[in-house]
PDB file of N, CA and C in Angstrom:
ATOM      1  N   UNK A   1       3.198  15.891   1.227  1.00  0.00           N
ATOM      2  CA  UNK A   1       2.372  14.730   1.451  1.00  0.00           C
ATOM      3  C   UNK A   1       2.435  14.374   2.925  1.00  0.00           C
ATOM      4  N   UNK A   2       0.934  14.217   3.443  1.00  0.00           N
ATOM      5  CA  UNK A   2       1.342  13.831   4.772  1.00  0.00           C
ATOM      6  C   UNK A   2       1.241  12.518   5.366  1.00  0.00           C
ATOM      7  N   UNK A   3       2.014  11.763   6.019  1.00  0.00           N
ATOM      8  CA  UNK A   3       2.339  10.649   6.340  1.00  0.00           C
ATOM      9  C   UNK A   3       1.389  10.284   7.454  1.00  0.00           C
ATOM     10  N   UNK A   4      -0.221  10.273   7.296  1.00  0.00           N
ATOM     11  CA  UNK A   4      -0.882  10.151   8.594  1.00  0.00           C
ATOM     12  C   UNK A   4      -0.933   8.827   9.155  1.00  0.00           C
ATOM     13  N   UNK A   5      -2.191   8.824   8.043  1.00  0.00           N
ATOM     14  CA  UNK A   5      -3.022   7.354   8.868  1.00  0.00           C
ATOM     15  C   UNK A   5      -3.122   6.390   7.523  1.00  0.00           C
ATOM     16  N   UNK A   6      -2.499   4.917   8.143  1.00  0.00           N
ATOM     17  CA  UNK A   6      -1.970   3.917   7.535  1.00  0.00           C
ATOM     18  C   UNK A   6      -2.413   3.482   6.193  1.00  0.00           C
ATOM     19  N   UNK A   7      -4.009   3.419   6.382  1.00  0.00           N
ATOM     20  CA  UNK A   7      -4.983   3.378   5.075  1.00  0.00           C
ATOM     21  C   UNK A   7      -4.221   4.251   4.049  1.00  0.00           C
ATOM     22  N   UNK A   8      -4.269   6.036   4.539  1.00  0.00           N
ATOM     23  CA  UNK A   8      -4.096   6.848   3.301  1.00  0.00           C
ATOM     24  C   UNK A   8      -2.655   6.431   2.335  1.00  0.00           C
ATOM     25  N   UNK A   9      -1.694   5.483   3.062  1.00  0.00           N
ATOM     26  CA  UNK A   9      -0.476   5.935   2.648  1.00  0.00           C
ATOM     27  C   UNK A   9      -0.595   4.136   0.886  1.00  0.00           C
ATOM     28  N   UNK A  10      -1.296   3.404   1.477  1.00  0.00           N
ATOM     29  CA  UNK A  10      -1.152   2.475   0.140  1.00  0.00           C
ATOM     30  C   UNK A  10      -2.405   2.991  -0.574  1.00  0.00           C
ATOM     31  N   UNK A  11      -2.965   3.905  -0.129  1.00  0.00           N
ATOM     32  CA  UNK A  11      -4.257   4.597  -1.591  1.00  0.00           C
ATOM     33  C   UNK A  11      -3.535   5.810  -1.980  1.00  0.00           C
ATOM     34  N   UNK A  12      -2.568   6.607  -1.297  1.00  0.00           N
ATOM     35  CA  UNK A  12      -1.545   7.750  -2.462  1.00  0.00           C
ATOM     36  C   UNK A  12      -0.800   6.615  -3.285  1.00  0.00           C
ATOM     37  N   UNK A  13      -0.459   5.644  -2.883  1.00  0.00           N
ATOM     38  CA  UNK A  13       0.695   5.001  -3.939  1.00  0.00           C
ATOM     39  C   UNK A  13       0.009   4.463  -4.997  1.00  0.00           C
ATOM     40  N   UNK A  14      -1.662   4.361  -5.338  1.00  0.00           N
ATOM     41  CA  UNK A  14      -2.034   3.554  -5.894  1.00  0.00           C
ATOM     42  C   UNK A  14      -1.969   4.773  -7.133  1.00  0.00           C
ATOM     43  N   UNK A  15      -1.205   5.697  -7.261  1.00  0.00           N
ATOM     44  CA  UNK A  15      -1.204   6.886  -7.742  1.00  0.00           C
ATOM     45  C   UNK A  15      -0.072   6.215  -9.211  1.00  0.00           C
ATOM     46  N   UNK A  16       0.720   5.915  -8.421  1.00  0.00           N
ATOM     47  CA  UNK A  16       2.377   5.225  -9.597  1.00  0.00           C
ATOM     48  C   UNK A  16       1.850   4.094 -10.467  1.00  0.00           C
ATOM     49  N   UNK A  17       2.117   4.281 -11.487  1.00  0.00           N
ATOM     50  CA  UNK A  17       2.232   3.631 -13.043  1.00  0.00           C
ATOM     51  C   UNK A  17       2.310   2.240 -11.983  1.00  0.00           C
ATOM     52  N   UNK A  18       1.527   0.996 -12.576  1.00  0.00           N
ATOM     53  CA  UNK A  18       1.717  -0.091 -12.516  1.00  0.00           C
ATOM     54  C   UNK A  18       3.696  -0.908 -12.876  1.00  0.00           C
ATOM     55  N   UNK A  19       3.564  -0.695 -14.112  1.00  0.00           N
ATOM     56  CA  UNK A  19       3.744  -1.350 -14.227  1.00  0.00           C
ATOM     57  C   UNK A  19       5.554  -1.449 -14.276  1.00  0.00           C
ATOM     58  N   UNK A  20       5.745  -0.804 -12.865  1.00  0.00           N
ATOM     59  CA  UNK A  20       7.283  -0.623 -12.671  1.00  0.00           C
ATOM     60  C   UNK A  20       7.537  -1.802 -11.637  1.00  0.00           C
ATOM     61  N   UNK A  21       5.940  -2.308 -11.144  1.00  0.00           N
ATOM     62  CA  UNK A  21       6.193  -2.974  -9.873  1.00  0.00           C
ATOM     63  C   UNK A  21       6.832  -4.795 -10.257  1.00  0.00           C
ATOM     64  N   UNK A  22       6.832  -5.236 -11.771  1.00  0.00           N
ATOM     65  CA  UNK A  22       7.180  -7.105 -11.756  1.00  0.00           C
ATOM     66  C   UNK A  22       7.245  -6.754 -12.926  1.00  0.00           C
ATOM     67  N   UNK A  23       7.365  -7.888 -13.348  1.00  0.00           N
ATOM     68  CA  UNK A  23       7.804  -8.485 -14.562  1.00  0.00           C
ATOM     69  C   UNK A  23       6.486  -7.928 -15.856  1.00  0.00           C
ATOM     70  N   UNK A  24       7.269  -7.206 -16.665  1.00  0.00           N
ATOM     71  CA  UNK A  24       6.737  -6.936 -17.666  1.00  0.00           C
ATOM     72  C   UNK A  24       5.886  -7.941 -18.522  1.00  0.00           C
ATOM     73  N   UNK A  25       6.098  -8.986 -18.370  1.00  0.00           N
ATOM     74  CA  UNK A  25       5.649 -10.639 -19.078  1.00  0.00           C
ATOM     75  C   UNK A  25       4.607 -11.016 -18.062  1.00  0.00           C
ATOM     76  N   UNK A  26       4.623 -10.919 -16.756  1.00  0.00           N
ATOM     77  CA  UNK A  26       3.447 -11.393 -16.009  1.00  0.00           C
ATOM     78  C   UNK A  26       2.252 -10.389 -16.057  1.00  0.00           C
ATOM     79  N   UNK A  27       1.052 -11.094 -16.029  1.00  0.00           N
ATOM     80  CA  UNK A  27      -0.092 -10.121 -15.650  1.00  0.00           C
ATOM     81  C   UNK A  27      -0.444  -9.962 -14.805  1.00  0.00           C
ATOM     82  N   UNK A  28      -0.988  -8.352 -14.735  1.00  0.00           N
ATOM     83  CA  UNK A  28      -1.337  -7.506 -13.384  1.00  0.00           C
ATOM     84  C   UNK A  28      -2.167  -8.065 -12.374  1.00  0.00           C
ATOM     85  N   UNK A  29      -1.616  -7.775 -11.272  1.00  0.00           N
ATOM     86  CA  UNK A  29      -2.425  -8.991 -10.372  1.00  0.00           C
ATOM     87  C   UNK A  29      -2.842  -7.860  -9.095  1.00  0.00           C
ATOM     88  N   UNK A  30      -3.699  -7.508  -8.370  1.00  0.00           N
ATOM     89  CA  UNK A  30      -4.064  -6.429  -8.267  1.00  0.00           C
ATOM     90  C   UNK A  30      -3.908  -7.010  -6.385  1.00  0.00           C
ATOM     91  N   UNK A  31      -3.676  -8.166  -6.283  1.00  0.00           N
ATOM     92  CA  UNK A  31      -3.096  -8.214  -4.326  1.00  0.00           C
ATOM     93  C   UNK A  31      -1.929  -8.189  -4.485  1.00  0.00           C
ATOM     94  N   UNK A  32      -0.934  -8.591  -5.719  1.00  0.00           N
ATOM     95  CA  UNK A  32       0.422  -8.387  -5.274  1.00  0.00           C
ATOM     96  C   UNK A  32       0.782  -6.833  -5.553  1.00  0.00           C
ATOM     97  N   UNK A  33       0.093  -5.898  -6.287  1.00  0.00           N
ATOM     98  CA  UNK A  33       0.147  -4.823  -6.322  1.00  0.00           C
ATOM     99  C   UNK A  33      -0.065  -4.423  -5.030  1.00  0.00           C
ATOM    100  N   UNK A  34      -1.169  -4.420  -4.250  1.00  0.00           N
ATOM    101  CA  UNK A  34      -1.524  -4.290  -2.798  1.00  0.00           C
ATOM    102  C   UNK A  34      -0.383  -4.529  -2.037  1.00  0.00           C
ATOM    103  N   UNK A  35       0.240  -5.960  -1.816  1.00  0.00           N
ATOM    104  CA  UNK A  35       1.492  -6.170  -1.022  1.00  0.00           C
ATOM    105  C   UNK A  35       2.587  -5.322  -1.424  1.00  0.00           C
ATOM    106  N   UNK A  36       2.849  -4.838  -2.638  1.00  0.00           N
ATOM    107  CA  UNK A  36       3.736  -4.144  -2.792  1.00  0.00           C
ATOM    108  C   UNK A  36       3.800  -3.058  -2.221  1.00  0.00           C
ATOM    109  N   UNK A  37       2.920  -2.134  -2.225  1.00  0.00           N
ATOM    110  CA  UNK A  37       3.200  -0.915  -1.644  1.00  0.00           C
ATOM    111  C   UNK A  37       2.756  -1.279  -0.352  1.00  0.00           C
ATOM    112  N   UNK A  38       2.435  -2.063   0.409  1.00  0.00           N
ATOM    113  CA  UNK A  38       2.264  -2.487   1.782  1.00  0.00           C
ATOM    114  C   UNK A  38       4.128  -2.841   2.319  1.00  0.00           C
ATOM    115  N   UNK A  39       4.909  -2.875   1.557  1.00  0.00           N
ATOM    116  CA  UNK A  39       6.352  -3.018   1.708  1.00  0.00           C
ATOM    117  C   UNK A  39       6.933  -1.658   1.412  1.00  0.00           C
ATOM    118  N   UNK A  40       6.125  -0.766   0.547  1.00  0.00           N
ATOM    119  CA  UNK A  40       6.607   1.042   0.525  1.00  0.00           C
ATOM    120  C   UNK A  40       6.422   1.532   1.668  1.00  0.00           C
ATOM    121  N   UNK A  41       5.111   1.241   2.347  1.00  0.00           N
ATOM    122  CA  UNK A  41       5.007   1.858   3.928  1.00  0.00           C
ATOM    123  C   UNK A  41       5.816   0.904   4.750  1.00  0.00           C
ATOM    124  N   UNK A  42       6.180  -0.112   4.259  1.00  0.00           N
ATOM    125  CA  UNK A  42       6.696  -0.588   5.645  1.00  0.00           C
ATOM    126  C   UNK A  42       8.036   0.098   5.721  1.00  0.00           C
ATOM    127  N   UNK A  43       8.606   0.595   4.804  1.00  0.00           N
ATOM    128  CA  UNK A  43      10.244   1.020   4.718  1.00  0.00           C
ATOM    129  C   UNK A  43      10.228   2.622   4.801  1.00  0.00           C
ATOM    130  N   UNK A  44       9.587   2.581   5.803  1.00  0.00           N
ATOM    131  CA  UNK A  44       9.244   4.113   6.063  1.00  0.00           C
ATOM    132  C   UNK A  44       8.739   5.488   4.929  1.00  0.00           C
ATOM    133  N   UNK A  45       9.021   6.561   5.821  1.00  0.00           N
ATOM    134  CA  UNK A  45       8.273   7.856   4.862  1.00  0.00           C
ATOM    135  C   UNK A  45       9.265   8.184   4.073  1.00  0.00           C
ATOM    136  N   UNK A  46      10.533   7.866   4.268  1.00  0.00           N
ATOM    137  CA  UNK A  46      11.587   8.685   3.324  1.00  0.00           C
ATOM    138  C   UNK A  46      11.613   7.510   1.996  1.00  0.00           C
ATOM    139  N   UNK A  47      11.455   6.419   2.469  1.00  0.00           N
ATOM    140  CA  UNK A  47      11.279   5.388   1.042  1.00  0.00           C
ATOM    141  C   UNK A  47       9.929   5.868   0.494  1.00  0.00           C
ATOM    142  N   UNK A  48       8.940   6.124   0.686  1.00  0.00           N
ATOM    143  CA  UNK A  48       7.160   5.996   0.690  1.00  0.00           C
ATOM    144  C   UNK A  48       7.509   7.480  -0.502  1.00  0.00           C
ATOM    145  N   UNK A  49       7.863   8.586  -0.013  1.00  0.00           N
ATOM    146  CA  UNK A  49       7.944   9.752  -0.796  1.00  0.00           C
ATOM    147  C   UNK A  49       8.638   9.552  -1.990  1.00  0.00           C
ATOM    148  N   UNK A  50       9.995   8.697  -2.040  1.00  0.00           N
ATOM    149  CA  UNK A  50      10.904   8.415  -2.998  1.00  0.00           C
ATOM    150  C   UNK A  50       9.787   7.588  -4.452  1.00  0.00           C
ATOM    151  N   UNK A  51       9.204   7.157  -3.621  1.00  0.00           N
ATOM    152  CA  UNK A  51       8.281   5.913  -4.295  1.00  0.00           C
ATOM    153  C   UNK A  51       7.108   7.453  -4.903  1.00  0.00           C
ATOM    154  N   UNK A  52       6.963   8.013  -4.044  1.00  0.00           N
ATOM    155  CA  UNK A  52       5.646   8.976  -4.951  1.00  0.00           C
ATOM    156  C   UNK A  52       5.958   9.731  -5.531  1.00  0.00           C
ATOM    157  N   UNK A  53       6.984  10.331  -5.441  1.00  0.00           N
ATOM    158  CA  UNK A  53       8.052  11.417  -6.775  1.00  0.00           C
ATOM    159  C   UNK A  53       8.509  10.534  -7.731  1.00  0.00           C
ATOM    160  N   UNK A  54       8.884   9.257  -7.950  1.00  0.00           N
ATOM    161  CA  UNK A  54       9.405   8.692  -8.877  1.00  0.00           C
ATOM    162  C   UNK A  54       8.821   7.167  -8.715  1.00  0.00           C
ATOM    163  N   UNK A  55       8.212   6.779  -9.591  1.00  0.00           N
ATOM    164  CA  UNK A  55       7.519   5.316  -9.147  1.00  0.00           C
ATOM    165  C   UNK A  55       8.522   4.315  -9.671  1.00  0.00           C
ATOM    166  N   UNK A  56       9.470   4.595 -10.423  1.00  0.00           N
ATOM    167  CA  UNK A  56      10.721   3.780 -10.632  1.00  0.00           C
ATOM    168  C   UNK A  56      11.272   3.307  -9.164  1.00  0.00           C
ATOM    169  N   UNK A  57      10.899   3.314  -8.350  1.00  0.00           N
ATOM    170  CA  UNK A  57      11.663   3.409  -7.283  1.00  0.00           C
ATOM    171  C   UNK A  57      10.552   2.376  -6.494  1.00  0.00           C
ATOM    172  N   UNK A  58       9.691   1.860  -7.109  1.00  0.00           N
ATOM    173  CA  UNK A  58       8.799   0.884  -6.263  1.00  0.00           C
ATOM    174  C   UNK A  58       9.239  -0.374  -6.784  1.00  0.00           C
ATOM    175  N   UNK A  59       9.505  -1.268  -5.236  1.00  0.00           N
ATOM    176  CA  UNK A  59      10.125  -2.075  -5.126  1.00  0.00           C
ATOM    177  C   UNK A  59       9.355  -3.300  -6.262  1.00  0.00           C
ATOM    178  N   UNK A  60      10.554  -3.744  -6.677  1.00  0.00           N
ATOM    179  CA  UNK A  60      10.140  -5.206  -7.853  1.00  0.00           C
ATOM    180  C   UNK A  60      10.332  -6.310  -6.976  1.00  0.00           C
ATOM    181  N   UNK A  61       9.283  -7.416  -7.540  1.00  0.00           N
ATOM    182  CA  UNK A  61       9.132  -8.751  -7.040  1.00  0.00           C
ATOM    183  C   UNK A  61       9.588  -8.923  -5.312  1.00  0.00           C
ATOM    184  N   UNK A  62       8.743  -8.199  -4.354  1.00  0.00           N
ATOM    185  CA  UNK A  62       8.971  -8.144  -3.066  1.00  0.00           C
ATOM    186  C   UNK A  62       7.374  -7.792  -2.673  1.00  0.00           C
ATOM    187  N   UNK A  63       6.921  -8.023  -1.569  1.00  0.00           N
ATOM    188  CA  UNK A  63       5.971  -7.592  -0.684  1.00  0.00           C
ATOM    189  C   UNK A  63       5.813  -7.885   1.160  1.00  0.00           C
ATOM    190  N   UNK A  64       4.944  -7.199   1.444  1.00  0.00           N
ATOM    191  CA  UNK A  64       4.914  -7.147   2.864  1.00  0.00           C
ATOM    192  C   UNK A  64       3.127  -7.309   3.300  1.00  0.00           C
ATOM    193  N   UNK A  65       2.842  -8.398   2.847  1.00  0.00           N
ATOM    194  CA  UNK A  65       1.111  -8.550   3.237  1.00  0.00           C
ATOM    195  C   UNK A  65       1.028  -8.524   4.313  1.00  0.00           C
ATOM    196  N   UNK A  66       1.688  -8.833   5.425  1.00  0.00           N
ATOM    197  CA  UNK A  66       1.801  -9.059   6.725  1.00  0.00           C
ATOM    198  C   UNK A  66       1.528  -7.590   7.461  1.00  0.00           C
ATOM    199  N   UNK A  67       1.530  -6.702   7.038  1.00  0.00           N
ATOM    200  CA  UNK A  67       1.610  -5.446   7.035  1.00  0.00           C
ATOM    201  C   UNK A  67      -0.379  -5.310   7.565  1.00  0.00           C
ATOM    202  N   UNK A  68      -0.859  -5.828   6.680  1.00  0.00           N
ATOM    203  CA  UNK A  68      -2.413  -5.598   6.330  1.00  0.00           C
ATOM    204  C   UNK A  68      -2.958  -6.354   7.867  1.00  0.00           C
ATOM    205  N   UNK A  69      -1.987  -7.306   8.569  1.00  0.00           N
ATOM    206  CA  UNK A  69      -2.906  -7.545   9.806  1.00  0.00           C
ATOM    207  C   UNK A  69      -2.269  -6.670  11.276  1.00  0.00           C
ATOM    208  N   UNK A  70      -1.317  -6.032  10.993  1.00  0.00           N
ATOM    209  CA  UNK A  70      -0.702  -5.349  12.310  1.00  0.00           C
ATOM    210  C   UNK A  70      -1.379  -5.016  13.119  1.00  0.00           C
ATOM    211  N   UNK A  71      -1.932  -4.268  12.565  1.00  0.00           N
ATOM    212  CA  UNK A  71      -3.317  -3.262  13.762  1.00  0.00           C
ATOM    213  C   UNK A  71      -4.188  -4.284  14.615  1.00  0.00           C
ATOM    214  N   UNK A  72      -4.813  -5.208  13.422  1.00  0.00           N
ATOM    215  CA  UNK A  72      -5.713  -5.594  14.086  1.00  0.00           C
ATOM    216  C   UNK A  72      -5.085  -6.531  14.930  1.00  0.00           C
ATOM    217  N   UNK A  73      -4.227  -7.757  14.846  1.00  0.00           N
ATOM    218  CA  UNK A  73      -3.524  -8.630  15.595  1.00  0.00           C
ATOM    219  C   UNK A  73      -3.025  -7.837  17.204  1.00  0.00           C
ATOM    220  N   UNK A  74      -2.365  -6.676  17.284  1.00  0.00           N
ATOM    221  CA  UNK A  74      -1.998  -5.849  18.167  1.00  0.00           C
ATOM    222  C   UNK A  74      -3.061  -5.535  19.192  1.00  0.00           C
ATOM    223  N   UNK A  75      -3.996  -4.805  18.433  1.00  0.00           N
ATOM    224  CA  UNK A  75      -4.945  -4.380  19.317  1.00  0.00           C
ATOM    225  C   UNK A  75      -5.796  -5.631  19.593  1.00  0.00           C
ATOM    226  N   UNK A  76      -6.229  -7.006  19.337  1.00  0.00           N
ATOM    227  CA  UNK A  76      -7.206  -8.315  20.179  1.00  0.00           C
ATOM    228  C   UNK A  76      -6.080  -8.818  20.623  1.00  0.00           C
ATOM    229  N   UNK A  77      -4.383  -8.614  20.421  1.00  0.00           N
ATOM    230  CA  UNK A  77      -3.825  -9.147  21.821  1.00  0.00           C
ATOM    231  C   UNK A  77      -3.468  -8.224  22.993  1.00  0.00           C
ATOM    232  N   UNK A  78      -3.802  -7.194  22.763  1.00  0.00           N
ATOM    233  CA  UNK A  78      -3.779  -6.239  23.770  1.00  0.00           C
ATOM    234  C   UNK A  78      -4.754  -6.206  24.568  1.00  0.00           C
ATOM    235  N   UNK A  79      -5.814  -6.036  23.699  1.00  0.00           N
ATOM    236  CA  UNK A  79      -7.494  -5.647  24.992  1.00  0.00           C
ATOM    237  C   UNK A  79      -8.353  -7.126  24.545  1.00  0.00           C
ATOM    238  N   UNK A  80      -7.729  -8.450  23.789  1.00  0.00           N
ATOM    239  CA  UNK A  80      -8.762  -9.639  23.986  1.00  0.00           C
ATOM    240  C   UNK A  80     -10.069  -9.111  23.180  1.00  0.00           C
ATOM    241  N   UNK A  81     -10.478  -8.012  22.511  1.00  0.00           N
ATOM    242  CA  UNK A  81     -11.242  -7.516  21.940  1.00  0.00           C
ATOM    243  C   UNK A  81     -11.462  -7.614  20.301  1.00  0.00           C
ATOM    244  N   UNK A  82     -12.323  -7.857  19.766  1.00  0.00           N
ATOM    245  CA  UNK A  82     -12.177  -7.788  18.307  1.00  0.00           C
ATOM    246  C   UNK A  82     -12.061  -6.127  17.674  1.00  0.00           C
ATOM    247  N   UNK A  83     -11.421  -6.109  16.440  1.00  0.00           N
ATOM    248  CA  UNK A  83     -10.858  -5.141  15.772  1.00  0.00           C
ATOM    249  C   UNK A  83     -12.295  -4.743  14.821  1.00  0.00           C
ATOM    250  N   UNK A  84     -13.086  -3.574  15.453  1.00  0.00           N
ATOM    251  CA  UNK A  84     -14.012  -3.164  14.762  1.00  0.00           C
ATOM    252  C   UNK A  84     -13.644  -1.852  14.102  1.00  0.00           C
ATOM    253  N   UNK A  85     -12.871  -1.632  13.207  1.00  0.00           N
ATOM    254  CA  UNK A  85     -12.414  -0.500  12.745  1.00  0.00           C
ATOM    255  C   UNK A  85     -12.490  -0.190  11.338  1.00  0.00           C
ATOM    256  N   UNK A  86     -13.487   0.586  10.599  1.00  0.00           N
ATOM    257  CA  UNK A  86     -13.082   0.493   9.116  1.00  0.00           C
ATOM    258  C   UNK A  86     -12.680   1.873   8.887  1.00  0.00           C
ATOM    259  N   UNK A  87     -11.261   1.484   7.833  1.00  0.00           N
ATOM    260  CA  UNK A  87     -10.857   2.857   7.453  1.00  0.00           C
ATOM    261  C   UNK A  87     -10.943   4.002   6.782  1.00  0.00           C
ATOM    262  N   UNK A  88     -10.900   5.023   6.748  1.00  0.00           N
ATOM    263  CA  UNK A  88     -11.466   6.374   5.856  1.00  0.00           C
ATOM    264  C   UNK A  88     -11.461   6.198   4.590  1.00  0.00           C
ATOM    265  N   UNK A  89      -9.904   5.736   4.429  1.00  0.00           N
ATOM    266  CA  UNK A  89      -9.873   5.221   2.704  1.00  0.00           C
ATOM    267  C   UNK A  89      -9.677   4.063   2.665  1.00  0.00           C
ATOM    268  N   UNK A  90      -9.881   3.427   1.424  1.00  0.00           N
ATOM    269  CA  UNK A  90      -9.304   1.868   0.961  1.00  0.00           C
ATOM    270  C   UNK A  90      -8.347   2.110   0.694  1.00  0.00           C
ATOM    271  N   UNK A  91      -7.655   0.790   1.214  1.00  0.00           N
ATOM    272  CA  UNK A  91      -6.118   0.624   0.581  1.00  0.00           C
ATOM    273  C   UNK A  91      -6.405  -0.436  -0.787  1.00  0.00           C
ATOM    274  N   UNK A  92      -7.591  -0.791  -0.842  1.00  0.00           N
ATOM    275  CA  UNK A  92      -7.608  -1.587  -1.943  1.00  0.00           C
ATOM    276  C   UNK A  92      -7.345  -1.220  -3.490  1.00  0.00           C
ATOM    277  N   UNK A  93      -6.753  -2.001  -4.469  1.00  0.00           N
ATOM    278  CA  UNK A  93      -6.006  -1.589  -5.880  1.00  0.00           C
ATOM    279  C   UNK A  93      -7.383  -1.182  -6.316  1.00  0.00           C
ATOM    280  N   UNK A  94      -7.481  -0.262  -6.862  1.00  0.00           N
ATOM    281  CA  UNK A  94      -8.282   0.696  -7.784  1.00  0.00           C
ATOM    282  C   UNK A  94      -9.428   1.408  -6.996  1.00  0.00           C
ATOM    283  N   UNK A  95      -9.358   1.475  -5.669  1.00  0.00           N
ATOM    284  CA  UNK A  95      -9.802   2.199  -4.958  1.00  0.00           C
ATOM    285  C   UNK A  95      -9.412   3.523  -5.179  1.00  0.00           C
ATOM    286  N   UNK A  96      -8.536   4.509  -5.224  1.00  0.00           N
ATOM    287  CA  UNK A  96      -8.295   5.713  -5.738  1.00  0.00           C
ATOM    288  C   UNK A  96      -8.322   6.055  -7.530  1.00  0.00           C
ATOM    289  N   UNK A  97      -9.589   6.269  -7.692  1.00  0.00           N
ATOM    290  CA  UNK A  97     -10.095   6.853  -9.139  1.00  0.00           C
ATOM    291  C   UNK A  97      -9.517   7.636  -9.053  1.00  0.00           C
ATOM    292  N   UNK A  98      -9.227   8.799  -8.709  1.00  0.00           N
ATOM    293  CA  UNK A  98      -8.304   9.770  -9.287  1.00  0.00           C
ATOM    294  C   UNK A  98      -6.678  10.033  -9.777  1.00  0.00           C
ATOM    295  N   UNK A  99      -6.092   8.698  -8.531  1.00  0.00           N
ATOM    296  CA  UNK A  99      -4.941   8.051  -8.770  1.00  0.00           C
ATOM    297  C   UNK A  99      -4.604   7.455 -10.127  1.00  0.00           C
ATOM    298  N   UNK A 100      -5.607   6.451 -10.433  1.00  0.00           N
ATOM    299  CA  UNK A 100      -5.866   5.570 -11.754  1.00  0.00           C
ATOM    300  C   UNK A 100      -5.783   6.402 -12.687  1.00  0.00           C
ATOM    301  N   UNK A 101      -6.946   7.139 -12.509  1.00  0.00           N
ATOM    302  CA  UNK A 101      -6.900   7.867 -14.340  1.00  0.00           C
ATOM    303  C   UNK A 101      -5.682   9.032 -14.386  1.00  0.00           C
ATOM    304  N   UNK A 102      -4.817   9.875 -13.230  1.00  0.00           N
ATOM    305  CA  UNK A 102      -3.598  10.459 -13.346  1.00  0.00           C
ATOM    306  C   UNK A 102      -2.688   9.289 -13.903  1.00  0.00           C
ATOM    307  N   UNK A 103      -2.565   7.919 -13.459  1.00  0.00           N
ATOM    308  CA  UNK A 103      -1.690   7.087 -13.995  1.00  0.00           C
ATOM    309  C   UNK A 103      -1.156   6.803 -15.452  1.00  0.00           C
TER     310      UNK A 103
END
C-alpha cells in the first residue's frame, strides 16, 4: 500500500468494518467515522497499515478533524492565497464503493 497523497490514505481506510470504530450501542455517524481515520493518518504509516491489515486496531472513541484543515490553513498562511485544490479521491465516508461492499 502506498502512503502517497493525503486524500488516498482516509478513502483506503474507508475499506475496515465500521463497526470496530465506538460503541456498539451508538449509531453510525459517518463524520466521526471521517475523524477517526483522520487520527489513523495522523499516527503515521506504520499505525495507518496496522489499521488496514487488521481493522481491530482502529482507534475507539478518539479523532483528529483538525487534520481535514492542515493543508489548506498552511498554504493561505504561507502565500495569503486561497486554497483552490480539489482532491483525486474523497476522503468522504462512503466515497469508496468498492471499500463498502468488500466491508
Amino acid at each position: 500500500m502506498r502512503f502517497s497523497h493525503p486524500s488516498s490514505s482516509p478513502y483506503q481506510l474507508v475499506q475496515s468494518p465500521t463497526s470496530t470504530y465506538t460503541d456498539p450501542d451508538e449509531p453510525f455517524d459517518v463524520d466521526w467515522f471521517l475523524y477517526a481515520r483522520c487520527c489513523v493518518v495522523a499516527n503515521g504509516r506504520k499505525f495507518y497499515e496496522a489499521v488496514l491489515a487488521n481493522p481491530e486496531n482502529m482507534p475507539k472513541n478518539i479523532e483528529f478533524e483538525a487534520l481535514l484543515r492542515v493543508a489548506r490553513r498552511a498554504h493561505e498562511l504561507k502565500t495569503g492565497a486561497e486554497f483552490d485544490f480539489v482532491p483525486p479521491l474523497s476522503y468522504e465516508t462512503f466515497s469508496n464503493k468498492a471499500g463498502w461492499a468488500a466491508a
